[in-house]
Structure formats: structure tokens, C-alpha cells
Protein backbone atom coordinates (compact mmCIF):
# COMPACT_ATOMS: atom_id res chain seq x y z
CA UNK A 1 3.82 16.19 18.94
CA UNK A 2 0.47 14.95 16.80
CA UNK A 3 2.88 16.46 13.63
CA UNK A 4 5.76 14.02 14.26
CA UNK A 5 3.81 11.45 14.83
CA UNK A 6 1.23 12.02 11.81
CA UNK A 7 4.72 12.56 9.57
CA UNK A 8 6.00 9.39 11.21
CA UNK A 9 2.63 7.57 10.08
CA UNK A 10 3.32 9.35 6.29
CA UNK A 11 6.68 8.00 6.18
CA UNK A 12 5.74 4.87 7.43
CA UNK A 13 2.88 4.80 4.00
CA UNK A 14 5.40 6.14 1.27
CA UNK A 15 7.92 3.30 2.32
CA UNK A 16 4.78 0.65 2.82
CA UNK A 17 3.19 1.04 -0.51
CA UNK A 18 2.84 2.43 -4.05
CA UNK A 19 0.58 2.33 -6.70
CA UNK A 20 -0.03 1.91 -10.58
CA UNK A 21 -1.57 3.79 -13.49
CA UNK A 22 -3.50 2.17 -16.58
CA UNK A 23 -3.66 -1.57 -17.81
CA UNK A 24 -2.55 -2.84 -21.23
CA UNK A 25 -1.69 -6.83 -21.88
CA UNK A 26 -1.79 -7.48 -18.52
CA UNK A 27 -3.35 -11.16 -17.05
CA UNK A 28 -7.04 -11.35 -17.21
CA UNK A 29 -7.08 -12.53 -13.43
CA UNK A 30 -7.93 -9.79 -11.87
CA UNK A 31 -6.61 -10.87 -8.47
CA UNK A 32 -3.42 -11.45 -10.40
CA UNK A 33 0.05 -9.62 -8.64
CA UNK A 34 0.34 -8.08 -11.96
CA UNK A 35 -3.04 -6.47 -11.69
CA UNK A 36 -3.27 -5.38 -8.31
CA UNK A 37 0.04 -4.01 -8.01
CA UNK A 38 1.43 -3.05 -11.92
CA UNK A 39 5.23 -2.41 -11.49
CA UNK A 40 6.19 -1.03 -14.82
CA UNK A 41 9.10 1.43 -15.36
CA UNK A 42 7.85 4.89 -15.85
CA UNK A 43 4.72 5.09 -14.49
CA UNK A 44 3.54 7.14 -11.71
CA UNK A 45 1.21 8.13 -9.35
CA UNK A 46 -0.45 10.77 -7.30
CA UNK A 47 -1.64 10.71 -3.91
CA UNK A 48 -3.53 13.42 -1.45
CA UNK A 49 -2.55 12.91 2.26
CA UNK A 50 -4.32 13.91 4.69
CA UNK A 51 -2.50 13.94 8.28
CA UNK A 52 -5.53 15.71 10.02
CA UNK A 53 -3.30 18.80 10.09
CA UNK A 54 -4.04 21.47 7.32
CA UNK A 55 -5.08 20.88 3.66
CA UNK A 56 -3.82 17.42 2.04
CA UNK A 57 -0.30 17.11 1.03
CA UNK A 58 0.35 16.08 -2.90
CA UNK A 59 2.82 12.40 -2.53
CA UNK A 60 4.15 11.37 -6.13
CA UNK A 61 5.54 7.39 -6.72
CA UNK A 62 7.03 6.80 -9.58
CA UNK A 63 8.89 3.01 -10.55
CA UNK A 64 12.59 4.20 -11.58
CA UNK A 65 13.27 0.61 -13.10
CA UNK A 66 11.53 -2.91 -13.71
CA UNK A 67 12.70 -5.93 -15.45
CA UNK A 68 13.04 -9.91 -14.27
CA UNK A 69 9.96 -9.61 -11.67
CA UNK A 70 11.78 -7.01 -10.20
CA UNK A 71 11.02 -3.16 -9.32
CA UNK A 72 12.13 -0.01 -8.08
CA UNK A 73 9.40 2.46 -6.51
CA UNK A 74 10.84 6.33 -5.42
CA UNK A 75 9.01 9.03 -3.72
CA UNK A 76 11.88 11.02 -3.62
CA UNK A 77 14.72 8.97 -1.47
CA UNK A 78 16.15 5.40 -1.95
CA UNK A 79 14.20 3.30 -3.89
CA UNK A 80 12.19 0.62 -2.60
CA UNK A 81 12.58 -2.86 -4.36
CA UNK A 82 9.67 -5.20 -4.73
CA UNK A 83 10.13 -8.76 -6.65
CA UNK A 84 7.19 -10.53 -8.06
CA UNK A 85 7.34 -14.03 -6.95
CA UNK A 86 5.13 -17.25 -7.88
CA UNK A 87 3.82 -16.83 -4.14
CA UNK A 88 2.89 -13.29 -4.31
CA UNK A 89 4.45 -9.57 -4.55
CA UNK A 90 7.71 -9.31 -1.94
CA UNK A 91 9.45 -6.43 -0.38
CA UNK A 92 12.89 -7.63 -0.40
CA UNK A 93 14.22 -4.29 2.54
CA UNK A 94 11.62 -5.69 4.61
CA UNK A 95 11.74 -9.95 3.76
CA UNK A 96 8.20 -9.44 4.04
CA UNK A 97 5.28 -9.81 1.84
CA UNK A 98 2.66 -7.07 0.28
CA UNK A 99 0.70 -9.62 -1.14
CA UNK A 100 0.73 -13.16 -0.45
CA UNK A 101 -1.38 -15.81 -2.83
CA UNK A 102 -3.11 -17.18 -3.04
CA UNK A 103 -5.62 -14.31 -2.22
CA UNK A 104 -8.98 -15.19 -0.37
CA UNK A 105 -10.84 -13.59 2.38
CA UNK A 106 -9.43 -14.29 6.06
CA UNK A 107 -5.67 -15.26 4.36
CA UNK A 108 -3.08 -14.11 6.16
CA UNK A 109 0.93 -13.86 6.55
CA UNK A 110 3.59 -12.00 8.35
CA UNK A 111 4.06 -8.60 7.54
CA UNK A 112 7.12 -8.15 9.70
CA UNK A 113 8.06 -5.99 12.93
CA UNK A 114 5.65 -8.49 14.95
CA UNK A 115 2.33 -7.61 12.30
CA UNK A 116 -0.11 -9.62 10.61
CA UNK A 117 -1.41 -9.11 7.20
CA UNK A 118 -5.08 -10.13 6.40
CA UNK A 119 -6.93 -10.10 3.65
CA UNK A 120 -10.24 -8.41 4.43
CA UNK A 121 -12.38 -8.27 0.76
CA UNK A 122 -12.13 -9.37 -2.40
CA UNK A 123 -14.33 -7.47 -3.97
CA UNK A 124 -14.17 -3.68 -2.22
CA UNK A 125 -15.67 -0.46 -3.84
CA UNK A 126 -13.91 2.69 -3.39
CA UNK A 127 -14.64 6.82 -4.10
CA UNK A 128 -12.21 9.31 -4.57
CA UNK A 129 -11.73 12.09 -6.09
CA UNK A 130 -9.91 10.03 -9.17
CA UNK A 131 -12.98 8.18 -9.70
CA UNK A 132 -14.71 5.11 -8.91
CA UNK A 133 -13.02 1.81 -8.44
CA UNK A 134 -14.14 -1.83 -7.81
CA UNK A 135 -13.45 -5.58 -7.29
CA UNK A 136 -10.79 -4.30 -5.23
CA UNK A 137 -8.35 -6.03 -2.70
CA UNK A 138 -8.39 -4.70 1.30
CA UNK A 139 -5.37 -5.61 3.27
CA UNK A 140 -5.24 -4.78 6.78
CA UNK A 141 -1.88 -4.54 8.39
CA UNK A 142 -2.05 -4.70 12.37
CA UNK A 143 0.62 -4.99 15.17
CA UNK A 144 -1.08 -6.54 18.30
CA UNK A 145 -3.27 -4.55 20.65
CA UNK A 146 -3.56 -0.59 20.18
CA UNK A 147 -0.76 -0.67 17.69
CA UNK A 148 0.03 0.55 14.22
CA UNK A 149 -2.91 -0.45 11.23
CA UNK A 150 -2.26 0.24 7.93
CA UNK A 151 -5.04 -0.85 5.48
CA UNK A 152 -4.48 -0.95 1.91
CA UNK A 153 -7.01 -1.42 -0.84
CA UNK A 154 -5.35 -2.62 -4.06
CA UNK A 155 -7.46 -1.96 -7.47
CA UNK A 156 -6.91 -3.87 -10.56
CA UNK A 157 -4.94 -2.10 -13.08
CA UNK A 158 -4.26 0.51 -10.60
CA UNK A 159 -2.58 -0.51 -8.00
CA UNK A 160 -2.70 0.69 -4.06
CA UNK A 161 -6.08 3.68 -3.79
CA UNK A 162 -5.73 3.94 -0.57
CA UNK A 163 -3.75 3.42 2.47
CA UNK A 164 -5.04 4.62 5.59
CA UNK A 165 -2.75 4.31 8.67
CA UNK A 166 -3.24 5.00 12.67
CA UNK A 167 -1.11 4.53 15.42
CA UNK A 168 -1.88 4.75 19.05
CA UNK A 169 0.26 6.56 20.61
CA UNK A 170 2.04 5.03 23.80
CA UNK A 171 3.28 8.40 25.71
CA UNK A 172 -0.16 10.53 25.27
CA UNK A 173 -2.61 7.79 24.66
CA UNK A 174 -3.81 9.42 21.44
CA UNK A 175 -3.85 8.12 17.67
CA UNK A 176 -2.28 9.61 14.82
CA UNK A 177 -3.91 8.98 11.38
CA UNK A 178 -2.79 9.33 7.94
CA UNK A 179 -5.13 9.10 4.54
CA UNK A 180 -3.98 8.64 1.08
CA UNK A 181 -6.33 8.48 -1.62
């Protein structure tokens, strides 16, 4: 049962959120969409998950096609669509938002399927294997009391480092957590 859900909770991050690799030309604002969430065709990214059962799982993201402020990410199904907007970065499957501007600490906006996203640091430092990272972005995803959380921390020229999402789970009253760094 903890394996459907923790797969659940995997599928649930490689349809959420996807990453970037290197900068070049990009905005010097480093809170800029561009920056925290690069969208350019061809590049890719690679992801341990850890579900809490056995050794981490390799997840690759790659964006298939971008042009117009608009982008297609693939881990391997249907491609998710994001468009860059003047008001932030939008899912357009979802209607919802990954990032909303203007960004500031405490911002927040509807993240669909009755959550809130909230904006939790500007400036976050992060270790992982890959390296260090900083002036990062934390996002917190949460759906009311004992629900799903999904926070994201967005790096600058990277894109998403990590997404770490739990569940409580209704039937058993235990969580299911999934890591990717």
C-alpha cells in the first residue's frame, strides 16, 4: 500500500514540476521566471527520488519544444505545457500557476484542486549531491489540513532542486513521502 501511494506522490512530482540546466543571456533578475524556471528546448535534467522504499530512482525531464513563452516538459508521457506570462510561469493542463509575481515572502495564489501556493524564502540555500545552490526560491504547495504538500525550491539558472512531497494518508492514517534532488 505505502508503494502506491509513494508512486502516486512520484507521479504527482514529475507532472508538478521540472527543472533547468545552465544560464547564458538570460535576465539579470534573478527572481526573474526566466531564471528560476529556464524553459529552453533541449535541455534536460536529472533527478534522484527517493520514495523511502529501496535505493533512489534516476527521473529524467527534458523540454521537447519552446518558442512564444511557451514550453513542452516530458518525462516520458504527454508533455506538460507551461506559458510564461507577464504575471508569472502558468501551467495551462492545470489553469494554475507555478510561479506567480510578483515574488516576495508570504505571496500567495491558487494552486488548484482546493491548494494554496506560498512563497516561503527568497533567498534559500540548498546541498545535494549536484552541488551547492543559493538565493533560491521555496514554494510550498498545501491542500488544507493533513493533506498533500509539495515544496519546491527553484534555483536561478537551474530551475526546480528539489521537490519534496507528503501526503497523509486518509484510510491508514500514515504519510507517504517523496524526495527529488
Amino acid at each position: 500500500m505505502k508503494l502506491a501511494y509513494a508512486t502516486l506522490l512520484w507521479l504527482c512530482f514529475l507532472t508538478a514540476c521540472h527543472g533547468a540546466q545552465g544560464n547564458t543571456g538570460q535576465p539579470a533578475d534573478r527572481l526573474s521566471i526566466e531564471r528560476l524556471y529556464p524553459l529552453r528546448t533541449g535541455s534536460v535534467w536529472t533527478y534522484d527520488v527517493d520514495t523511502g522504499d529501496g535505493p533512489p530512482t534516476l527521473a529524467i525531464t527534458r523540454v521537447v519544444s519552446s518558442a512564444s513563452g511557451r514550453a513542452e516538459v516530458s518525462s516520458g508521457g504527454a508533455p506538460i505545457v507551461y506559458e510564461q506570462r507577464p504575471d508569472g510561469l502558468y501551467r495551462a493542463d492545470r489553469g494554475v500557476y507555478v510561479l506567480k509575481l510578483p515574488l516576495r515572502v508570504g505571496a500567495s495564489w491558487d494552486a488548484g484542486q482546493g491548494a494554496t501556493a506560498e512563497v516561503l524564502d527568497l533567498d534559500k540555500q540548498l546541498t545535494t549531491e549536484a552541488g551547492q545552490f543559493t538565493g533560491c526560491v521555496e514554494v510550498r504547495e498545501s491542500a488544507g489540513a493533513g493533506q498533500k504538500v509539495v515544496r519546491t525550491v527553484f534555483c536561478p539558472d537551474v530551475g526546480p532542486v528539489e521537490v519534496d512531497s507528503s501526503l497523509q494518508l486518509a484510510v491508514s492514517g500514515g504519510a507517504a513521502r517523496v524526495v527529488a534532488r
